[in-house]
C-alpha atoms as a PDB file:
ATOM      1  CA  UNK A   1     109.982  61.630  52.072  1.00  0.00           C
ATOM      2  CA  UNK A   2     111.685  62.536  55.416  1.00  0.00           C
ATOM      3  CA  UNK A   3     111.177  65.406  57.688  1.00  0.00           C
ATOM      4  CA  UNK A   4     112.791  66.007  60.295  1.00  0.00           C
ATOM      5  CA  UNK A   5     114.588  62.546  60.329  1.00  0.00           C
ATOM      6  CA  UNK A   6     111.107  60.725  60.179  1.00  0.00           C
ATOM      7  CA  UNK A   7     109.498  59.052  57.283  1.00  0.00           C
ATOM      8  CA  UNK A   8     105.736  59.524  56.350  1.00  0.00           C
ATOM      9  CA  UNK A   9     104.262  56.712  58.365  1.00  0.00           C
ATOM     10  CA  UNK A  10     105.738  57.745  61.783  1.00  0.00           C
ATOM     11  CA  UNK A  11     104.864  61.334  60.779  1.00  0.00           C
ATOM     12  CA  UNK A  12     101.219  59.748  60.065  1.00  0.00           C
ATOM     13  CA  UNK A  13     101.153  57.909  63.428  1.00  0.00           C
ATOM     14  CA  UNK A  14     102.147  60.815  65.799  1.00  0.00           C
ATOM     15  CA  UNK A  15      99.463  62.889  63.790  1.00  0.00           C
ATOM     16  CA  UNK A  16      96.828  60.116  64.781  1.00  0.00           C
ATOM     17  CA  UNK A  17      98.608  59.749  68.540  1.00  0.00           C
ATOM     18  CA  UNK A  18      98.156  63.522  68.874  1.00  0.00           C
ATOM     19  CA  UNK A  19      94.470  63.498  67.061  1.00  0.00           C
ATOM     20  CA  UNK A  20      93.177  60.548  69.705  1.00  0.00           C
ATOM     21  CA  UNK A  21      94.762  62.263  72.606  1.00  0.00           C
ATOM     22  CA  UNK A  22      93.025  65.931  72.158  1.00  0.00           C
ATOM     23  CA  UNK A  23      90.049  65.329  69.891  1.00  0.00           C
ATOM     24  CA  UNK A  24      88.365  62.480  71.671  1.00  0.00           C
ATOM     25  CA  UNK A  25      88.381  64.267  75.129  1.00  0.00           C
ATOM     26  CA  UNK A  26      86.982  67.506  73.408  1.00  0.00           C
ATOM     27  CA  UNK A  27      83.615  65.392  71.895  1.00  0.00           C
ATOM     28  CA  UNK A  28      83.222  64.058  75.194  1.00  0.00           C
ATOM     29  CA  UNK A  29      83.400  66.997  77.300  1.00  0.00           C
ATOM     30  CA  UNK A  30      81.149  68.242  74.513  1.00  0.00           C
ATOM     31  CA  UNK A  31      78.530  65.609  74.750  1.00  0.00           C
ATOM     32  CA  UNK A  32      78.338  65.213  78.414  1.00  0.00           C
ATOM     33  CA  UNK A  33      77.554  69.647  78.051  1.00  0.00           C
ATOM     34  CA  UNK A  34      75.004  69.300  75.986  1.00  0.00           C
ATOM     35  CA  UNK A  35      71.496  70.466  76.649  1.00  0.00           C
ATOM     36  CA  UNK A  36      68.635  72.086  74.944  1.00  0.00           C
ATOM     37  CA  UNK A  37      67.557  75.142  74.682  1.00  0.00           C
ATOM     38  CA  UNK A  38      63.837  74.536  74.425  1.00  0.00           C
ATOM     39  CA  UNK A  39      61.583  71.919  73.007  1.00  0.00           C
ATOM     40  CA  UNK A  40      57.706  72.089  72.162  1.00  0.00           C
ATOM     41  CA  UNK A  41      56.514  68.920  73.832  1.00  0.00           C
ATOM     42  CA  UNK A  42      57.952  65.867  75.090  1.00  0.00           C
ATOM     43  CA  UNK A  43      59.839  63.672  73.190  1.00  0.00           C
ATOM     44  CA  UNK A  44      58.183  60.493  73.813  1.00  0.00           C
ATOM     45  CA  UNK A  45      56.997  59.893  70.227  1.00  0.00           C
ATOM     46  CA  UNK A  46      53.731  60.402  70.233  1.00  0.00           C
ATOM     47  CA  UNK A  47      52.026  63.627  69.275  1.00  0.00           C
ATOM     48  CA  UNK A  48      49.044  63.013  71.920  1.00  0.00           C
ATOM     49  CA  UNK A  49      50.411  66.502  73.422  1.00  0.00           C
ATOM     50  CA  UNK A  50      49.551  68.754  70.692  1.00  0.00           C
ATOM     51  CA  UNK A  51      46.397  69.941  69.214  1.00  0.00           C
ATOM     52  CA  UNK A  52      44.777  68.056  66.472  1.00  0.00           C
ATOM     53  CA  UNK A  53      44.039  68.910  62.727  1.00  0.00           C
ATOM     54  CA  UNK A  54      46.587  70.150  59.992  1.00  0.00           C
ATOM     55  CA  UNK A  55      47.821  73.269  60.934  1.00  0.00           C
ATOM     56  CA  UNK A  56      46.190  76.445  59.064  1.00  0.00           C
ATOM     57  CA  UNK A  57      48.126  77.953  55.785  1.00  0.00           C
ATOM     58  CA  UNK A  58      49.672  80.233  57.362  1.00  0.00           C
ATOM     59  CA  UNK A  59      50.346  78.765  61.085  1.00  0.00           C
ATOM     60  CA  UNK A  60      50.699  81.534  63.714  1.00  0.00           C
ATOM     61  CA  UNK A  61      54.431  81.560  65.310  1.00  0.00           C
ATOM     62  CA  UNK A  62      55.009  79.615  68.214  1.00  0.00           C
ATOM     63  CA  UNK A  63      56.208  81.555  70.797  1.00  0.00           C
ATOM     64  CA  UNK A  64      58.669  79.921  73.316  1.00  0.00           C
ATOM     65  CA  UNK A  65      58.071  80.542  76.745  1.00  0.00           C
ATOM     66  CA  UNK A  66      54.075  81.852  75.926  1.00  0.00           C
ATOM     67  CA  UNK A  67      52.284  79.295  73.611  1.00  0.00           C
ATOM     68  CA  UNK A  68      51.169  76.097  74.629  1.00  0.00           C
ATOM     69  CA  UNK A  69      51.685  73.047  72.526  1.00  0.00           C
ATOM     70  CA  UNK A  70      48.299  71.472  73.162  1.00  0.00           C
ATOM     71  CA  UNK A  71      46.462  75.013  72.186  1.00  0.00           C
ATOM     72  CA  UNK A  72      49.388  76.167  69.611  1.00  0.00           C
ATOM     73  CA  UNK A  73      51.432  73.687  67.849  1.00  0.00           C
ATOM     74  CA  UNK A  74      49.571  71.023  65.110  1.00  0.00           C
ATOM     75  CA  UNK A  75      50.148  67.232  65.471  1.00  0.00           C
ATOM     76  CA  UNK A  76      50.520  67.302  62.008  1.00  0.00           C
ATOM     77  CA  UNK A  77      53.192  69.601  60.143  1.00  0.00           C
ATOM     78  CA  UNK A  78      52.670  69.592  56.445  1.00  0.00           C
ATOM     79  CA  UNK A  79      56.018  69.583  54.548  1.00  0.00           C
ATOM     80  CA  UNK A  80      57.514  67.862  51.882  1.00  0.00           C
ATOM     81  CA  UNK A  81      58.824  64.838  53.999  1.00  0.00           C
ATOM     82  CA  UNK A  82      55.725  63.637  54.760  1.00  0.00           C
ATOM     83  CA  UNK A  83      53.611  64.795  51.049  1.00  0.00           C
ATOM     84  CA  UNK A  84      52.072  67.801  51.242  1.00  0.00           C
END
């Protein structure tokens, strides 16, 4: 196959010279940017932050900016990853 004068592999090779160049400098503008928005504790992983007990069926919302993890977010979170 030849396009343009060029066979597949040089075709191939400019599309990987052309992916490294833009794409690589994009993920790492992108990582360097990155932040978040808001977290409920600190991620030092332990749960020593939060209050204690299984959290009541159903769990009032956490509200971000009002609640307070030690008075409003469980140490435990029942789901199906860890059984219940």
């Amino acid at each position: 196959m030849k396009a343009n004068g060029m066979n597949r592999w040089q075709v191939l090779l400019i599309a990987f010279i052309v992916f490294v160049a833009f794409a690589q400098p994009q993920a790492a503008m992108a990582q360097a940017a990155w932040q978040p928005v808001w977290t409920i504790g600190v991620f030092d992983q332990s749960s020593a932050e939060f209050k204690t007990g299984n959290a009541p069926t159903p769990a009032a919302p956490y509200i971000v900016g009002k609640s307070v993890p030690a008075e409003n977010w469980y140490d435990f979170q029942p789901g199906s990853g860890n059984g219940d």
